[in-house]
Protein backbone atom coordinates (compact mmCIF):
# COMPACT_ATOMS: atom_id res chain seq x y z
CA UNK A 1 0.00 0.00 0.00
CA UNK A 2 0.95 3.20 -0.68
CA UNK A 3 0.87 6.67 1.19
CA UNK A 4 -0.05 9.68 -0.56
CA UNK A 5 0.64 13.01 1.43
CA UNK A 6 0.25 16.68 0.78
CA UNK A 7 1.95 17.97 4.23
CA UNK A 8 1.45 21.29 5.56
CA UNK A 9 1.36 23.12 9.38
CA UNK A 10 -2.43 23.49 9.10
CA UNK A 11 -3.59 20.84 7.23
CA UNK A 12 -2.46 17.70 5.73
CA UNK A 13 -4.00 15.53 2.91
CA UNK A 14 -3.72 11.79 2.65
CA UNK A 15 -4.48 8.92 0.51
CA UNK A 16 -3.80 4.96 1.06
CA UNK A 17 -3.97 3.52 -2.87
CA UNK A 18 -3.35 -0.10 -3.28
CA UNK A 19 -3.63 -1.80 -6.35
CA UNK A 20 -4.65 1.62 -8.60
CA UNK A 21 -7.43 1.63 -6.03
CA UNK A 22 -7.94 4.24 -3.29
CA UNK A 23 -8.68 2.64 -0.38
CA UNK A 24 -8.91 5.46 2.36
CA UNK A 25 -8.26 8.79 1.77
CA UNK A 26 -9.20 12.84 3.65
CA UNK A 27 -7.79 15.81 5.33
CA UNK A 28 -6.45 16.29 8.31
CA UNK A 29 -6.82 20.06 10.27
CA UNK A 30 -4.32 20.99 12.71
CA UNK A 31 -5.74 24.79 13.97
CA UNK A 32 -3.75 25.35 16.55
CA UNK A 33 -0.51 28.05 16.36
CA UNK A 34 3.06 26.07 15.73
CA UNK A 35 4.18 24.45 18.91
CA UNK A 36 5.90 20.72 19.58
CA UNK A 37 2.56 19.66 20.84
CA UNK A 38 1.22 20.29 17.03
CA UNK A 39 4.02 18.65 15.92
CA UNK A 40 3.68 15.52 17.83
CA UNK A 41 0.27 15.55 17.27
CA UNK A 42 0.78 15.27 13.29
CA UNK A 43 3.84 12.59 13.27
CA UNK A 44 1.30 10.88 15.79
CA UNK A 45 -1.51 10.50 13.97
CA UNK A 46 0.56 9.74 10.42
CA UNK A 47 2.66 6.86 12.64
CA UNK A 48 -0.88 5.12 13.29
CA UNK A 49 -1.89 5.53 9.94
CA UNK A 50 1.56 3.91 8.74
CA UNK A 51 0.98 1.14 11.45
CA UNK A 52 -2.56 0.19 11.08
CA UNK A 53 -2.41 0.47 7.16
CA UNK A 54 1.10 -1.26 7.25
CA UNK A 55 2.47 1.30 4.95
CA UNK A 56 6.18 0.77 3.02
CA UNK A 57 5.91 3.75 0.58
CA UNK A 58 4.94 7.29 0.63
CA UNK A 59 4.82 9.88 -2.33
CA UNK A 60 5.00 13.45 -0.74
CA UNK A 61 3.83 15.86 -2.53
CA UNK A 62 6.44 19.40 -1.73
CA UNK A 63 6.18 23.04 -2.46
CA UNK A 64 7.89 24.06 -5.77
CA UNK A 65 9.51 26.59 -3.28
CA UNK A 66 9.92 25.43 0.54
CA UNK A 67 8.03 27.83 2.11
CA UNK A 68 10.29 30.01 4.82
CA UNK A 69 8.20 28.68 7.73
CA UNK A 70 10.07 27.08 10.54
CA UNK A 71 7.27 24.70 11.22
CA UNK A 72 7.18 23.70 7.64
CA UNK A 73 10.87 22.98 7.85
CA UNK A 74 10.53 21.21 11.45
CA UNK A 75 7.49 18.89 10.04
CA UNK A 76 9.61 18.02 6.79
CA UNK A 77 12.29 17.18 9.11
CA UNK A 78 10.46 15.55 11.43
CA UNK A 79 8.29 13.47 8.07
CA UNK A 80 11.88 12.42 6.95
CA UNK A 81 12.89 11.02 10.62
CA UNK A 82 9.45 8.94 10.79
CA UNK A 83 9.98 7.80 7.38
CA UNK A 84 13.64 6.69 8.05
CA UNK A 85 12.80 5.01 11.39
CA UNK A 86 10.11 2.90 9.98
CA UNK A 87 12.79 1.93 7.09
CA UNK A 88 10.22 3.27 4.52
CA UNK A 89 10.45 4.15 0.89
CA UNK A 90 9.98 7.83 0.20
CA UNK A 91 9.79 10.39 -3.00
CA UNK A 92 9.54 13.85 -2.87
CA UNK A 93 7.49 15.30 -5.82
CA UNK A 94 7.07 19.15 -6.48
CA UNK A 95 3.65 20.07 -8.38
CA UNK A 96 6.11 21.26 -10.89
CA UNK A 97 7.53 17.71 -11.23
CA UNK A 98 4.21 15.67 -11.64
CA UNK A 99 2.69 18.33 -14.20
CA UNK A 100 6.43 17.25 -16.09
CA UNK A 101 5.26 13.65 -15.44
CA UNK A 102 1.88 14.08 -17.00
CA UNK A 103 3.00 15.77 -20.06
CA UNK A 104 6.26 17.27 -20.69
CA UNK A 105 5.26 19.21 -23.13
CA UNK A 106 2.71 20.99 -22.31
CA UNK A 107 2.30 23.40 -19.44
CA UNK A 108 -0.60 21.85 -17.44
CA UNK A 109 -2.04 23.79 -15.17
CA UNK A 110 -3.54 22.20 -11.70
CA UNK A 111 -7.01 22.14 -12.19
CA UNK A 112 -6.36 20.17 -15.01
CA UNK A 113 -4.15 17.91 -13.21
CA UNK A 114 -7.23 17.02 -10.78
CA UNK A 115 -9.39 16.95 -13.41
CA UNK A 116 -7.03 14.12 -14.83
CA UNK A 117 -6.90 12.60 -11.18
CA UNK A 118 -10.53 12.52 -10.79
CA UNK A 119 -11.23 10.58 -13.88
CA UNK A 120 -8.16 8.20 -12.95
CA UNK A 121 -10.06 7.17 -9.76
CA UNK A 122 -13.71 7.48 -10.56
CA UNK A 123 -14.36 7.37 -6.57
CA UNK A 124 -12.97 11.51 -6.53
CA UNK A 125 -15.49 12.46 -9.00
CA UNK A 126 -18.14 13.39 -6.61
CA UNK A 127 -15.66 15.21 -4.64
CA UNK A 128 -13.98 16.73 -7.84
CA UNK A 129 -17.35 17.85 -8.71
CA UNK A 130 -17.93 19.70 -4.94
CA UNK A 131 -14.77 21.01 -4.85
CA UNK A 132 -15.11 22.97 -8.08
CA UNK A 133 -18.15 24.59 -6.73
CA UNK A 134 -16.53 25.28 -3.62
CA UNK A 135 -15.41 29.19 -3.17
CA UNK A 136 -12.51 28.46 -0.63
CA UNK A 137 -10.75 24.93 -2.18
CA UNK A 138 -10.66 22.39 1.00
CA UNK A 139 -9.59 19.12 -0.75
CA UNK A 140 -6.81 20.45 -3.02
CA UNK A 141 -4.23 18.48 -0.17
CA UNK A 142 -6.18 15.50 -1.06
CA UNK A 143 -6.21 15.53 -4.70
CA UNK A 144 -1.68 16.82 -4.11
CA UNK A 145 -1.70 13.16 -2.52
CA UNK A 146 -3.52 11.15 -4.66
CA UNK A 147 -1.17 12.77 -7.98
CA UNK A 148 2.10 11.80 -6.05
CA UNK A 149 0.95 8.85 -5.13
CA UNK A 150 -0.33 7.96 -8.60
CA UNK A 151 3.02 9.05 -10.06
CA UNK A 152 5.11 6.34 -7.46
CA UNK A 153 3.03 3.84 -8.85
CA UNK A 154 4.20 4.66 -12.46
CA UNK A 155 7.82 4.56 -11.34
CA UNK A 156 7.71 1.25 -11.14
């Protein structure tokens, strides 16, 4: 099984996809300011989804540009030292990279990208359809982790 993940300080999308299917996938808030505790609390509740889902690989989907943040560098630290400890596979993939991977020729743009997601796993269409009535975007982290973790499974 693989783990798709769009990390971030406030919210953090996730898919499990095994087999081309997705078998569990959603968004996790975290609305409190940057502290350890916030920290903790997100390796926390990745570690039990690595454990209960016994999970080998994870696609992470990365800013183009690393954001400034110090909590966005602490959690990418932190992600890489709970990837290493559980002795699991991980790639890195910047939105720039899987647009390259869906066609390197043309410049895609990111709707398009989860349009082509969506109809890759017919289960997102319903929530492809809500999100582009949405006004304020809530599943883009989702749809980030379900692309990189659709692009590990083509590396093989």
């Amino acid at each position: 099984m693989i783990l798709g993940l769009s990390p971030g300080t406030r919210s953090c999308g996730f898919v499990l996809v095994e087999d081309r299917e997705i078998r569990k996938w959603g968004v996790k808030s975290y609305k409190a300011k940057w502290s350890d505790g916030k920290l903790i609390e997100i390796l926390y509740s990745l570690s039990q989804l690595i454990h209960r889902h016994k999970i080998r690989e994870v696609a992470v989907k990365v800013p183009d540009i690393m954001p400034r943040s110090l909590g966005y560098a602490q959690l990418i630290g932190a992600l890489n030292a709970l990837f290493e400890s559980e002795g699991m596979t991980v790639r890195y993939y910047t939105l720039s990279d899987l647009r390259k991977r869906h066609d390197s020729k043309k410049k895609i743009n990111r709707a398009a990208l989860f349009a082509y997601i969506a109809h890759q796993y017919p289960q997102l269409l319903p929530l492809y359809r809500k999100e582009l009535e949405a006004k304020k975007p809530y599943y883009d982290k989702v749809f980030e982790a379900v692309l990189a973790a659709h692009n590990i499974g083509r590396v093989k």
